[in-house]
N, C-alpha and C. Protein backbone atom coordinates (compact mmCIF):
# COMPACT_ATOMS: atom_id res chain seq x y z
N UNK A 1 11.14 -21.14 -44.96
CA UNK A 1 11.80 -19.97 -44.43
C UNK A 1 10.79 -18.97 -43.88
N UNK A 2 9.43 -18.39 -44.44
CA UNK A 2 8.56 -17.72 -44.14
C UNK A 2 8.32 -18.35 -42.88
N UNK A 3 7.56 -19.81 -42.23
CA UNK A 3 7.57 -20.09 -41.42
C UNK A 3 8.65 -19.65 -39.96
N UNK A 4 9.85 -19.82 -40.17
CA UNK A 4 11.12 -19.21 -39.22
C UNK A 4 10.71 -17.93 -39.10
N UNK A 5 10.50 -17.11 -40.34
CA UNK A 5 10.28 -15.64 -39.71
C UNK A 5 9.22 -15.12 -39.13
N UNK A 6 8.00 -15.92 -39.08
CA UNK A 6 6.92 -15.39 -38.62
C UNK A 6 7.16 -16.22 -37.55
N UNK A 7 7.83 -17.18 -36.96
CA UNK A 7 8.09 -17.60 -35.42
C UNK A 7 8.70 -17.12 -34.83
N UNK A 8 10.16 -16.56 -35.72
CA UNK A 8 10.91 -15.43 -34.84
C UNK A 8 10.58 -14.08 -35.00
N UNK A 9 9.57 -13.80 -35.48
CA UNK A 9 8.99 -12.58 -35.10
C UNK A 9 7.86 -12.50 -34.24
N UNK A 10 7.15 -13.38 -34.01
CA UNK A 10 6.70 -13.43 -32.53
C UNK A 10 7.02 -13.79 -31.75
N UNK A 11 8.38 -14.73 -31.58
CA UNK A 11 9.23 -15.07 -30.79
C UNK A 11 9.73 -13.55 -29.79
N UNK A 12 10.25 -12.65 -30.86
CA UNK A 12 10.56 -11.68 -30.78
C UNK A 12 9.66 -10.65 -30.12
N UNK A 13 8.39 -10.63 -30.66
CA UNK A 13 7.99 -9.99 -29.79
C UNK A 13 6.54 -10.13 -28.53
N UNK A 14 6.83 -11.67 -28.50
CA UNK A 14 7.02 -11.65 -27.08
C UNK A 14 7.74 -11.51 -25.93
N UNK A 15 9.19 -11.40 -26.50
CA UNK A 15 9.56 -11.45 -25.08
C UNK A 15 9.62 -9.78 -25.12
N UNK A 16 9.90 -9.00 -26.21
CA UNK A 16 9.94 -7.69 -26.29
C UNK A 16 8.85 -6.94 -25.25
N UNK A 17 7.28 -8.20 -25.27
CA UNK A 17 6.43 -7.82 -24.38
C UNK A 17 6.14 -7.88 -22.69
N UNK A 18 7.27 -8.92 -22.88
CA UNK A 18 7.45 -9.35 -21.72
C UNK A 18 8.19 -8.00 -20.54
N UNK A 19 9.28 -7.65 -21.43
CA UNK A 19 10.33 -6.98 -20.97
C UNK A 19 9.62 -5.65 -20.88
N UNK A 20 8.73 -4.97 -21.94
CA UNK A 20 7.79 -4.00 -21.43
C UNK A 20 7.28 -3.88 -20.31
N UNK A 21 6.61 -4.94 -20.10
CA UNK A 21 5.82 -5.55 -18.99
C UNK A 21 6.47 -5.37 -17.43
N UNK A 22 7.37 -6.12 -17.43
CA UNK A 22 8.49 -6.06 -16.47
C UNK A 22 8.83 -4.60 -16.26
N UNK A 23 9.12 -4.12 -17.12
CA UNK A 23 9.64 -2.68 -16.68
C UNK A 23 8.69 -1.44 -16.53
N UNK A 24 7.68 -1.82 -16.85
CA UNK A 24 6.48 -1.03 -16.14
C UNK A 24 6.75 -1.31 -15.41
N UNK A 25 6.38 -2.77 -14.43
CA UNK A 25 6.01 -2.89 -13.08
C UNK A 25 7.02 -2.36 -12.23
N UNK A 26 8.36 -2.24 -12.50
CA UNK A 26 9.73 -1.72 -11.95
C UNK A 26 9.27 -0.24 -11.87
N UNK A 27 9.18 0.14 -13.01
CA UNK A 27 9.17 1.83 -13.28
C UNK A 27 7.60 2.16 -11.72
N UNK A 28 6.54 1.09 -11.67
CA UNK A 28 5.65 1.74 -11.17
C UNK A 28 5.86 1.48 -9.61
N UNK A 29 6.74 0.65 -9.33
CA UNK A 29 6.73 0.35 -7.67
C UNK A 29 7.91 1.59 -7.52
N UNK A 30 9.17 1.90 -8.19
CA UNK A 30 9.90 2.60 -7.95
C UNK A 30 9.17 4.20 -8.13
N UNK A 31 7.76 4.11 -8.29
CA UNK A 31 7.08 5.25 -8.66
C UNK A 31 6.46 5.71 -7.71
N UNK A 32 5.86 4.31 -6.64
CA UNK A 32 5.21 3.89 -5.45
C UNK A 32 6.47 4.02 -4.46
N UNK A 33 7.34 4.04 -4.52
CA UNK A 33 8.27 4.25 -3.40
C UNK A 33 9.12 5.63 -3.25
N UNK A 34 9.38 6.12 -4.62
CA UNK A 34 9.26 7.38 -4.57
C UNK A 34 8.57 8.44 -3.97
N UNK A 35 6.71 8.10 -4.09
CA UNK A 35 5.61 9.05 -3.62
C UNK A 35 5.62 8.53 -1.87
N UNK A 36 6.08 7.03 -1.63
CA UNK A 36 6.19 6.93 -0.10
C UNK A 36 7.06 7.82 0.46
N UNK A 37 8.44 8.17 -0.09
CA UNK A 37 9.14 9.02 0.33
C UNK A 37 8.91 10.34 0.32
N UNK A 38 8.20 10.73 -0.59
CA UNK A 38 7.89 11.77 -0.41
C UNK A 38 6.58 12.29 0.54
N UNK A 39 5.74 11.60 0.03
CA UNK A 39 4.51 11.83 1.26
C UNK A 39 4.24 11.26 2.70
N UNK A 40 4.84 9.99 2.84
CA UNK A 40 4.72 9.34 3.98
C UNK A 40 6.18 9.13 5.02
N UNK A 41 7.43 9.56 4.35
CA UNK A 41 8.50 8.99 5.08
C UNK A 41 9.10 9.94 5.87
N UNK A 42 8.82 11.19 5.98
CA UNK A 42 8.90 12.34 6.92
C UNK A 42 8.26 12.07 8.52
N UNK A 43 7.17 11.41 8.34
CA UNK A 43 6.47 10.45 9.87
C UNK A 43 6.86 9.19 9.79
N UNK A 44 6.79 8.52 9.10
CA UNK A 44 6.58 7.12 9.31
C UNK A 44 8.23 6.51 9.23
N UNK A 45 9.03 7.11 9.00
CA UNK A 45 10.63 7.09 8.28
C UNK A 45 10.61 6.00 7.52
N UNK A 46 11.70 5.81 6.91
CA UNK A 46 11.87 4.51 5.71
C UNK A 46 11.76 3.36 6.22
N UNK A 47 12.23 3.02 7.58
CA UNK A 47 11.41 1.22 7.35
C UNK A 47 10.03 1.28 7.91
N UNK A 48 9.02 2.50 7.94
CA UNK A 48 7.85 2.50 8.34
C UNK A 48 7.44 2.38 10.09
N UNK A 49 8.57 2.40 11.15
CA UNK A 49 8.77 2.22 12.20
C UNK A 49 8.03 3.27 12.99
N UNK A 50 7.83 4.37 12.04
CA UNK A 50 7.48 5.37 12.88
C UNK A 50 8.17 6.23 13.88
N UNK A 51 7.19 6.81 15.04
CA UNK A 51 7.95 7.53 16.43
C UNK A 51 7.30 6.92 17.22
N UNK A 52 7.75 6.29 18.34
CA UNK A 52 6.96 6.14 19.62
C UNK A 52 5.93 6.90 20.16
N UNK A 53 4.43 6.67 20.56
CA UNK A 53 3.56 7.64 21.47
C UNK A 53 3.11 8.93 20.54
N UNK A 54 4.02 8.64 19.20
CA UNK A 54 3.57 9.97 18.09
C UNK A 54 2.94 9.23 16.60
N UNK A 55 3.64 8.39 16.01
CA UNK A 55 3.26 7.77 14.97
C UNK A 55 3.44 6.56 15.00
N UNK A 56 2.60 5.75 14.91
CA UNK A 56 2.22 4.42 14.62
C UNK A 56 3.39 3.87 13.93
N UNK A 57 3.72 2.54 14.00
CA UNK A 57 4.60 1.64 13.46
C UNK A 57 4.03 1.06 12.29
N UNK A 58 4.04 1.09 11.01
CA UNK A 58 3.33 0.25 9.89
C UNK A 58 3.58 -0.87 10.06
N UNK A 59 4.46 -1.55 10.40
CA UNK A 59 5.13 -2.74 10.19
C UNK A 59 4.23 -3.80 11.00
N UNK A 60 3.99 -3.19 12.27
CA UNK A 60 2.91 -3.86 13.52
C UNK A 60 1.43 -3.60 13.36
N UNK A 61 1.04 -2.42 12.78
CA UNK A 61 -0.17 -1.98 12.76
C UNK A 61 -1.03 -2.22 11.23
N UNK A 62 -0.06 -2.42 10.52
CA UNK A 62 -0.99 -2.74 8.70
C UNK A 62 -1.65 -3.75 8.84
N UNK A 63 -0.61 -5.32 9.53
CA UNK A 63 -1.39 -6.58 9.47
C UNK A 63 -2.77 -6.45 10.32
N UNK A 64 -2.89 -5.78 11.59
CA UNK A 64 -4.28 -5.61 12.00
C UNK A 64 -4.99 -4.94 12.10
N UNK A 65 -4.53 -3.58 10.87
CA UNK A 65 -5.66 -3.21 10.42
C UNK A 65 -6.41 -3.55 9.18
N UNK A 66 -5.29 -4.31 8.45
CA UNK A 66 -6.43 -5.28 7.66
C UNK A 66 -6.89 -6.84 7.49
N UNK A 67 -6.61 -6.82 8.87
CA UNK A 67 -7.74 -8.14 9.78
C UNK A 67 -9.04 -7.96 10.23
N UNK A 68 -9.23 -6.73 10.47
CA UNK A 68 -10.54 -6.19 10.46
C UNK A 68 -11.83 -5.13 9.68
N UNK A 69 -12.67 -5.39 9.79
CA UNK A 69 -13.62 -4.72 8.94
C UNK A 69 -13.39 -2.97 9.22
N UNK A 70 -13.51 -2.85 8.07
CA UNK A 70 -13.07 -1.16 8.14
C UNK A 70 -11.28 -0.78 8.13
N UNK A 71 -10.78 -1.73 8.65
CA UNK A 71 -9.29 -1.74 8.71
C UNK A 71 -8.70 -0.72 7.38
N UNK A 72 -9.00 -1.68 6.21
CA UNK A 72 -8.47 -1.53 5.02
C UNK A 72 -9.06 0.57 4.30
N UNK A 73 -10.42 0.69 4.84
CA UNK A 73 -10.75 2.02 4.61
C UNK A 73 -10.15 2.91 5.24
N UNK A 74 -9.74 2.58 6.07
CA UNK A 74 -9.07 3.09 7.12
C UNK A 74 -7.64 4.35 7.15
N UNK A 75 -6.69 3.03 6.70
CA UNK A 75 -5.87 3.41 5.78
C UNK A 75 -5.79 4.60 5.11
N UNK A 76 -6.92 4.64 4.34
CA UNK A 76 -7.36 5.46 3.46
C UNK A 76 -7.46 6.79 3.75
N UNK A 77 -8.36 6.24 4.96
CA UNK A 77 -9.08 7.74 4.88
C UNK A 77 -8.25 8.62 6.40
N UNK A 78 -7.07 8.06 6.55
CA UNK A 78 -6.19 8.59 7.79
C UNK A 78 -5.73 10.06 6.82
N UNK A 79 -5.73 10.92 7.57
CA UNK A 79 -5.34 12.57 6.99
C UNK A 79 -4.44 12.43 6.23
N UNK A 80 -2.92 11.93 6.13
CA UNK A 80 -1.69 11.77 5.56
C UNK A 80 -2.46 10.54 4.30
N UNK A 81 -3.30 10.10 4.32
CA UNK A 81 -3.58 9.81 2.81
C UNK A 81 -4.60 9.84 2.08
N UNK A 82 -5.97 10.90 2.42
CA UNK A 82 -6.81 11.07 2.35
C UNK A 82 -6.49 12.70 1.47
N UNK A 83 -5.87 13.26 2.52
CA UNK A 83 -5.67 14.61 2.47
C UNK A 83 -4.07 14.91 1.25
N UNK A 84 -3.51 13.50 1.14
CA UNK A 84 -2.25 14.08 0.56
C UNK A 84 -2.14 14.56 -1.15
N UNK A 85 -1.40 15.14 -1.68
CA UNK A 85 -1.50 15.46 -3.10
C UNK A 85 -1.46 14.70 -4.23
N UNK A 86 -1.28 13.26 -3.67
CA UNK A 86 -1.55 12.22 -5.02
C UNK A 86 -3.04 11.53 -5.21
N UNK A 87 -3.24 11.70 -6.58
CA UNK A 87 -4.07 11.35 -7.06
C UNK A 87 -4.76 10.51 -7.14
N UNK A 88 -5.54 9.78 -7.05
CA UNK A 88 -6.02 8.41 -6.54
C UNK A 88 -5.48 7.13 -7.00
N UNK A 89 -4.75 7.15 -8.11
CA UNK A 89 -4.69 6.07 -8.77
C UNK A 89 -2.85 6.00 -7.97
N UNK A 90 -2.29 6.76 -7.76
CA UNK A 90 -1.14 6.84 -7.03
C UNK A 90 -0.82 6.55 -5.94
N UNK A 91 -2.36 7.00 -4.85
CA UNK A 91 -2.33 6.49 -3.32
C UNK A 91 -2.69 5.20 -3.78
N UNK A 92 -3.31 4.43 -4.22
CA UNK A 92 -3.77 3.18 -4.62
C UNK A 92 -2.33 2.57 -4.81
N UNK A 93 -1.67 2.59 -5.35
CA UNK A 93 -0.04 2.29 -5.74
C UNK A 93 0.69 2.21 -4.74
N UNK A 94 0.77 3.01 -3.79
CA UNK A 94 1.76 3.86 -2.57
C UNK A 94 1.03 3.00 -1.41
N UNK A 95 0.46 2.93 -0.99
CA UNK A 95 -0.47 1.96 -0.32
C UNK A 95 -0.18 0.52 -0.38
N UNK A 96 -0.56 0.27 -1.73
CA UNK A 96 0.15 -1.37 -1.93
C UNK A 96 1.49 -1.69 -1.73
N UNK A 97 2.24 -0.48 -2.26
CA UNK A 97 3.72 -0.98 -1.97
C UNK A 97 4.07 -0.64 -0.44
N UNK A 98 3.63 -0.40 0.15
CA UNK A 98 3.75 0.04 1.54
C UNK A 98 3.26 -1.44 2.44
N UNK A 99 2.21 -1.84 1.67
CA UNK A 99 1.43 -3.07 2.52
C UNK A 99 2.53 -3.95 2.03
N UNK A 100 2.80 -4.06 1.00
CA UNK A 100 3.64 -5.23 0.05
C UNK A 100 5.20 -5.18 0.69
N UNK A 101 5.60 -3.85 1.33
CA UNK A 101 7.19 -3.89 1.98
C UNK A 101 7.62 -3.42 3.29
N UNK A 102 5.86 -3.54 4.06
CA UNK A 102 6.28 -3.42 5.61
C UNK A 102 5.23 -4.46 6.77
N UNK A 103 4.83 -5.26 5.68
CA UNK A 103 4.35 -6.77 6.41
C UNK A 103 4.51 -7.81 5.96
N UNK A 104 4.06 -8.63 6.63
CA UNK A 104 4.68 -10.07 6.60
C UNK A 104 4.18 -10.90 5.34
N UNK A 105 4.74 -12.21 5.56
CA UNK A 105 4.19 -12.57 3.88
C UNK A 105 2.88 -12.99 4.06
N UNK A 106 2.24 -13.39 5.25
CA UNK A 106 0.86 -13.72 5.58
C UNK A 106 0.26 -12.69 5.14
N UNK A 107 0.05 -11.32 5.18
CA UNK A 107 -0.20 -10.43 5.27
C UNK A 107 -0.88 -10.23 3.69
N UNK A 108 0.55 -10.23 3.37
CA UNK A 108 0.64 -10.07 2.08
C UNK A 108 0.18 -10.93 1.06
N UNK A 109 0.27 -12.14 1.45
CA UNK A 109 -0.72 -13.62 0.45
C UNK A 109 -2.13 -13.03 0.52
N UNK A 110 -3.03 -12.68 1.65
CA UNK A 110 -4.23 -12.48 2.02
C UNK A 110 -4.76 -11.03 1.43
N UNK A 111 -3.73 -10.07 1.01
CA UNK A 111 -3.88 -8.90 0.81
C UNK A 111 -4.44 -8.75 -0.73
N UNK A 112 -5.73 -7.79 -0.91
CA UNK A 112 -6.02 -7.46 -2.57
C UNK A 112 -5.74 -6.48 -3.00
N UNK A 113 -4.73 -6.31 -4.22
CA UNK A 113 -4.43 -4.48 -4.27
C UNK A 113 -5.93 -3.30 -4.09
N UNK A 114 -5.36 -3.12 -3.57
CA UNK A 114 -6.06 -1.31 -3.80
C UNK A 114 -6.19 -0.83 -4.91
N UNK A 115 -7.50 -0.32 -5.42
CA UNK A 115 -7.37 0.34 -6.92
C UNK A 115 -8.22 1.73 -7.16
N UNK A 116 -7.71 2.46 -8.40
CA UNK A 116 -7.80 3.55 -7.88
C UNK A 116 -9.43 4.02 -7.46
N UNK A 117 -10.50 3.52 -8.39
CA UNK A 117 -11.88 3.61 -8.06
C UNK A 117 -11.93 3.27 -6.56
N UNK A 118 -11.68 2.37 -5.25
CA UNK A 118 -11.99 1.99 -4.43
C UNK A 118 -11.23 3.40 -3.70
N UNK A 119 -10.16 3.82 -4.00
CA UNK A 119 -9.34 4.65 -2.95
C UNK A 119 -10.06 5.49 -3.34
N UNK A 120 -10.32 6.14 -4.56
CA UNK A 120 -11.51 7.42 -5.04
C UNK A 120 -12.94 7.01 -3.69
N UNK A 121 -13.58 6.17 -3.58
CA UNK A 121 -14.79 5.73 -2.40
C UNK A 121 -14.52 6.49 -1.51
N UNK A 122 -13.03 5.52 -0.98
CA UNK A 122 -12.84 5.33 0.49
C UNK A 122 -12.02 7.15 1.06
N UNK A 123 -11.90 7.78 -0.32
CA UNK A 123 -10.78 8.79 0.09
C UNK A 123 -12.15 9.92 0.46
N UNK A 124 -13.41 9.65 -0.24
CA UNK A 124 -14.45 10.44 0.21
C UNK A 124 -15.12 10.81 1.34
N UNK A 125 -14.95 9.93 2.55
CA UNK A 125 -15.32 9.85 3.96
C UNK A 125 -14.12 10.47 4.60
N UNK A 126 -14.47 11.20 5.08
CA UNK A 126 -13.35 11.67 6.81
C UNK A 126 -13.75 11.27 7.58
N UNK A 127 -12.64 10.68 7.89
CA UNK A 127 -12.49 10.33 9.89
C UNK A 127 -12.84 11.54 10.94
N UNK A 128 -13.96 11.67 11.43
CA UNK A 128 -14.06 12.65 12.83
C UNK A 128 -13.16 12.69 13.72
N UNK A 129 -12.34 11.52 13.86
CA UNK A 129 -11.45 11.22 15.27
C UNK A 129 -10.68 10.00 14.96
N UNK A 130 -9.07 10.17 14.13
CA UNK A 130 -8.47 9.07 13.55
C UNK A 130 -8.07 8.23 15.04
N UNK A 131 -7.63 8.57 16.29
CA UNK A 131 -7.18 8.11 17.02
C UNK A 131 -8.75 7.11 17.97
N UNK A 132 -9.78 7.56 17.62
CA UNK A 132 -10.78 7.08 18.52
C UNK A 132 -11.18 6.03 17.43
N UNK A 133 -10.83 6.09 16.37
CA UNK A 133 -11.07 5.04 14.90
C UNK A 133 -10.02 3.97 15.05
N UNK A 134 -9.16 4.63 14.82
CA UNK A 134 -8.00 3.45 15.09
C UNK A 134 -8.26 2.84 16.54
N UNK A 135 -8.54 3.21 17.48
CA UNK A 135 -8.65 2.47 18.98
C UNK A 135 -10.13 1.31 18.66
N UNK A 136 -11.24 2.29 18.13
CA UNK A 136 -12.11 1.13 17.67
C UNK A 136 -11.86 -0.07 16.92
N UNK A 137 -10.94 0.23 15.98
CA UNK A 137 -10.74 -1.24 14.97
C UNK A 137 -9.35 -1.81 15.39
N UNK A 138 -8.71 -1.59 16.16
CA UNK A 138 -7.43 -2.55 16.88
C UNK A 138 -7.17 -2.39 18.13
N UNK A 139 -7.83 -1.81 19.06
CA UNK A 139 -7.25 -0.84 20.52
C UNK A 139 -7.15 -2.50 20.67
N UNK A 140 -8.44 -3.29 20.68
CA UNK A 140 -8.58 -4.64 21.57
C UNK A 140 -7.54 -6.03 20.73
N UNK A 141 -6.97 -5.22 20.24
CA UNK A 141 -5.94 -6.00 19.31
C UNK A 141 -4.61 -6.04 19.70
N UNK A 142 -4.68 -4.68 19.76
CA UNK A 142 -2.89 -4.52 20.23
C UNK A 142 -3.01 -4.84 21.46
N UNK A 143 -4.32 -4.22 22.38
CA UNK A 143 -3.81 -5.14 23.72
C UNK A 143 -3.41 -6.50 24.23
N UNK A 144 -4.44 -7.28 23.03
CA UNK A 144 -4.25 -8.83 23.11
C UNK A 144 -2.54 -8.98 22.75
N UNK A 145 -2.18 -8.29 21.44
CA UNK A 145 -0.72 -8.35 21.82
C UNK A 145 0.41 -7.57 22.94
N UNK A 146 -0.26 -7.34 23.96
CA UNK A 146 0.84 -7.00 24.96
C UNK A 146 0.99 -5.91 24.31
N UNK A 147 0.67 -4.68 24.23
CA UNK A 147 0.38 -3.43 24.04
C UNK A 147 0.59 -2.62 23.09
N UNK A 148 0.59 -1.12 23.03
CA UNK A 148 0.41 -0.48 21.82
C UNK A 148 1.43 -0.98 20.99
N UNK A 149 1.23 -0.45 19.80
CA UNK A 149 2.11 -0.75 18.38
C UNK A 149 1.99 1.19 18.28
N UNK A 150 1.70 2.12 18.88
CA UNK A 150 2.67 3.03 18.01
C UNK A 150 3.70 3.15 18.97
């Protein structure tokens, strides 16, 4: 009988751990989509589409900016997430779920989360000229695709 209870008590609480587990990760993407709405979905609107000739499309522009070197800092260090009020370990979060629900699954197989030490780095550099940055690391990109993506 001792045997049964010490199996169903770790029986027990594994899955107890499991279900922890799980509901972090729920609680933290719905935490990550929350701070998108709040910090990023005023420009970029909810499916990340953007405005024409004003804000960039995420959906077209994430996969090639992180096809290229610097791409991924990039990101980062654009004013709206460099400059915004979450904390590093949050843009690190908000970021991933953004890469994770406005590109493709290629995108996304190839993609390594963001964490908060690296966004702490990358959030330290400013861009002099986000639009002459962004033209350097995709201008010759989007043209190859038949033209701009914002």
């Amino acid at each position: 009988m001792t045997t049964l209870r010490i199996f169903g008590a770790r029986l027990l609480s594994g899955l107890l751990g499991l279900g922890l587990t799980t509901s972090a990760v729920f609680a933290g993407e719905a935490r990550a989509r929350a701070d998108y709405m709040i910090h990023c979905q005023g420009c970029h609107v909810p499916d990340g589409r953007g405005f024409p000739d004003k804000v960039p499309d995420m959906r077209a522009t994430l996969p090639l900016l992180l096809s290229v070197e610097g791409g991924r800092a990039f990101l980062v260090q654009v004013p709206g997430s460099a400059m915004s009020a979450l904390p590093n370990d949050r843009l690190a979060a908000t970021l991933n779920w953004i890469v994770k629900n406005f590109t493709d699954d290629e995108t996304v197989a190839g993609f390594a989360d963001y964490t908060e030490q690296e966004v702490e780095q990358m959030r330290a550099v400013r861009l002099d000229n986000v639009f002459t940055t962004r033209d350097a690391l995709i201008g010759h990109l989007e043209n190859a695709h038949g033209g701009s993506t914002e």
